[in-house]
N, C-alpha and C. Protein backbone atom coordinates (compact mmCIF):
# COMPACT_ATOMS: atom_id res chain seq x y z
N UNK A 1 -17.66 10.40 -9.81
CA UNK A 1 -17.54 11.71 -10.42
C UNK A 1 -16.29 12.40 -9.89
N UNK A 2 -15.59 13.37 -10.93
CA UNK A 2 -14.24 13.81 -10.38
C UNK A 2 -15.15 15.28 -9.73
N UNK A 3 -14.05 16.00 -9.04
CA UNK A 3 -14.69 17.23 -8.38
C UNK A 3 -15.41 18.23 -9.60
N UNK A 4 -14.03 17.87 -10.55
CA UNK A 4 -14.19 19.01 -12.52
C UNK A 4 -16.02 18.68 -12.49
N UNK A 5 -15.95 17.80 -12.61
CA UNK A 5 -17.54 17.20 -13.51
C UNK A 5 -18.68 17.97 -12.00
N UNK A 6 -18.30 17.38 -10.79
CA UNK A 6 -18.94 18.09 -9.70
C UNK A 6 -19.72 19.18 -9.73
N UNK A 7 -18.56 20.39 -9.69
CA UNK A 7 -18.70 21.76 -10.05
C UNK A 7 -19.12 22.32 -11.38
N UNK A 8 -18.93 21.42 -12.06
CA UNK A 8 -19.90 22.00 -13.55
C UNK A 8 -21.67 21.33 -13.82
N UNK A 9 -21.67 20.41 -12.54
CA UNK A 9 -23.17 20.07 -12.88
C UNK A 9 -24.05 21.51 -11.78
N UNK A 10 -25.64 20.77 -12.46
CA UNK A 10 -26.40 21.90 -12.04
C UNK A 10 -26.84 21.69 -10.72
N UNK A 11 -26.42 20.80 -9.99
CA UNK A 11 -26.44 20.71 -8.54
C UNK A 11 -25.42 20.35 -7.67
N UNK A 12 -24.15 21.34 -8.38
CA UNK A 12 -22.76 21.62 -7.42
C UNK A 12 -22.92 21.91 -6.32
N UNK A 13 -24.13 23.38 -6.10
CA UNK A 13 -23.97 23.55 -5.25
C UNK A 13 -24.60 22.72 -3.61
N UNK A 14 -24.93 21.66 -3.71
CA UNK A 14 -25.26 20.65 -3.12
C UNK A 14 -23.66 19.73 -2.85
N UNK A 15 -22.97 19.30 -3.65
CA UNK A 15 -21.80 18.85 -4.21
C UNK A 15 -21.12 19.58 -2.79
N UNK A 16 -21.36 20.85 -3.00
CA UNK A 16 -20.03 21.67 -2.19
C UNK A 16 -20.38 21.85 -0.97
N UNK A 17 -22.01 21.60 -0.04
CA UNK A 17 -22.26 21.53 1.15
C UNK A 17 -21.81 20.52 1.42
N UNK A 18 -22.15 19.00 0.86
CA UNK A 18 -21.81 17.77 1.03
C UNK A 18 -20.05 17.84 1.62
N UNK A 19 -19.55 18.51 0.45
CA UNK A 19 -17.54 18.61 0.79
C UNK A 19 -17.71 19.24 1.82
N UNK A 20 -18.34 20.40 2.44
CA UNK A 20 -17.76 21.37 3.36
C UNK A 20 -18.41 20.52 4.47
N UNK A 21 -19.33 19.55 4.87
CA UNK A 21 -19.88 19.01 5.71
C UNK A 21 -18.70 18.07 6.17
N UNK A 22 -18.83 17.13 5.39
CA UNK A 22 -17.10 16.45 5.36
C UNK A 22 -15.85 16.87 5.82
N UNK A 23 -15.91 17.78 5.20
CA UNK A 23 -14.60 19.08 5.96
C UNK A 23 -14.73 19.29 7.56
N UNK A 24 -15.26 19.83 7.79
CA UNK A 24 -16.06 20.05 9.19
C UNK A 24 -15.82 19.13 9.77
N UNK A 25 -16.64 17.59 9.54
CA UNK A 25 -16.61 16.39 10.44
C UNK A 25 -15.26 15.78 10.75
N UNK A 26 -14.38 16.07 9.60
CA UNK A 26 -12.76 15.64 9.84
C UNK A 26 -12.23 16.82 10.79
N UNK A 27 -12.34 17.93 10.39
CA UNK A 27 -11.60 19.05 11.39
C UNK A 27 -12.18 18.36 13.09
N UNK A 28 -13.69 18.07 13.41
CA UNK A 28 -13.69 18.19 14.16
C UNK A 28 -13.51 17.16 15.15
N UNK A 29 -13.86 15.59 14.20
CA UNK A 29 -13.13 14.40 14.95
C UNK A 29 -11.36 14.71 14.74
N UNK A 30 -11.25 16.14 14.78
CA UNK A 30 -9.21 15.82 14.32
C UNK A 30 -8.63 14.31 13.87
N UNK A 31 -9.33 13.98 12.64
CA UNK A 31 -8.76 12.79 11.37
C UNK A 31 -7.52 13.07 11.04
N UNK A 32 -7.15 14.64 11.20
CA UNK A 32 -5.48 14.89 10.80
C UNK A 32 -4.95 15.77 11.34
N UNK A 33 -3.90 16.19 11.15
CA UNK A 33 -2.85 17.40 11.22
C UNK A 33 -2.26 17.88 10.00
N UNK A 34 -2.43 19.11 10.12
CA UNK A 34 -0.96 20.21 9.12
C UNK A 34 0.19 20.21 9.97
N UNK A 35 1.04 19.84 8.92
CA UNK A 35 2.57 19.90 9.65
C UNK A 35 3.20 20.46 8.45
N UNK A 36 4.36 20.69 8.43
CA UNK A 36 5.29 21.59 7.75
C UNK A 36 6.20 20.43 7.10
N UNK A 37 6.30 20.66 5.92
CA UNK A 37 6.95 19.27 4.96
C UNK A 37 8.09 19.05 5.39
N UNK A 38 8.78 17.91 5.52
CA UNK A 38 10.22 17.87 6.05
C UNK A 38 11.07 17.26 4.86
N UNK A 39 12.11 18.20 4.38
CA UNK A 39 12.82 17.65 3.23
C UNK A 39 12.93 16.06 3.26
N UNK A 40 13.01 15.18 2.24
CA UNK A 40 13.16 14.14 1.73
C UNK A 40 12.00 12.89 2.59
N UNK A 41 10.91 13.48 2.84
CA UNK A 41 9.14 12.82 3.77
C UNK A 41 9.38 13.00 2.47
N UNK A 42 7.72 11.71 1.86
CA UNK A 42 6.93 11.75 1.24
C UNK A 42 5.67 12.42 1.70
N UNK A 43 5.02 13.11 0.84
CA UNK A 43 3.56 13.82 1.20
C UNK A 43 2.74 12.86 1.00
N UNK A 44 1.77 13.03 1.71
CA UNK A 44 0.33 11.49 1.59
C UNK A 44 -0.56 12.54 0.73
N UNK A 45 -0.83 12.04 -0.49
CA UNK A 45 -1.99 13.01 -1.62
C UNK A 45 -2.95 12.03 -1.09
N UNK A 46 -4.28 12.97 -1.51
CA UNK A 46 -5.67 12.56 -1.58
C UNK A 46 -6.17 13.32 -3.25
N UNK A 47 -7.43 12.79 -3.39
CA UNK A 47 -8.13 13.41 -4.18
C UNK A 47 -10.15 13.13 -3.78
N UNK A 48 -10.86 14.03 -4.28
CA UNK A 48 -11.70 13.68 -3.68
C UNK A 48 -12.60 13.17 -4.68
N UNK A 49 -13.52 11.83 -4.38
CA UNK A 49 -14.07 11.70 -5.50
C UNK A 49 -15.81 11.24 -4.86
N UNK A 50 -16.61 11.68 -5.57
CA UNK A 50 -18.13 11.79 -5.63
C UNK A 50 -18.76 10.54 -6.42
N UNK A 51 -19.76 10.21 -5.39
CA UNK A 51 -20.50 8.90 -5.75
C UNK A 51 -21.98 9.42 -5.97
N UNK A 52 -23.38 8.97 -6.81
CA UNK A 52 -24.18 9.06 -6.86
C UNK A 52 -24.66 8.08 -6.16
N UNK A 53 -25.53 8.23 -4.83
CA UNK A 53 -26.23 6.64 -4.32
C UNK A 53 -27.94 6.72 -5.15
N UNK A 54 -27.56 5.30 -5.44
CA UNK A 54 -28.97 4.53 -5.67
C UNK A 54 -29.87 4.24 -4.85
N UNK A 55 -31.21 3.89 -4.94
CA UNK A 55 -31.92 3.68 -4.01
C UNK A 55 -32.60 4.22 -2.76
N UNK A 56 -32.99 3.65 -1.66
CA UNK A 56 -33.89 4.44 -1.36
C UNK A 56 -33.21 5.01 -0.52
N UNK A 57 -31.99 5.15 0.21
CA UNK A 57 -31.36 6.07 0.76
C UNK A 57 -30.90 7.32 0.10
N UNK A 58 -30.33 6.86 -0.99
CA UNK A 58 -29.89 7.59 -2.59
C UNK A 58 -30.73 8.74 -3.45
N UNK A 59 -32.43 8.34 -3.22
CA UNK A 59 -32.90 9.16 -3.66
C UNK A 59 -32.89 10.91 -3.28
């Protein structure tokens, strides 16, 4: 699922604890840094994308 489809179903707001949980766990194992773009760097893009699990973990 793209984030679009995410936020328009009727249990986004589940969707968006899940992201902000995620968020959190990267801030707090520091997974990255903000740094300030340096002319002619490439930027590393992400996008975020949502899985439905099956089964009995899934349910």
């Amino acid at each position: 699922l793209t984030y679009q489809e995410v936020v328009a179903c009727e249990d986004s707001s589940k969707w968006k604890a899940a992201k902000k949980e995620e968020m959190d766990s990267l801030r707090k194992n520091k997974t990255w840094e903000l740094v300030d773009h340096q002319a002619g760097k490439k930027l590393v893009t992400c996008k975020w994308l949502f899985k439905i699990k099956e089964g009995i973990e899934g349910v």
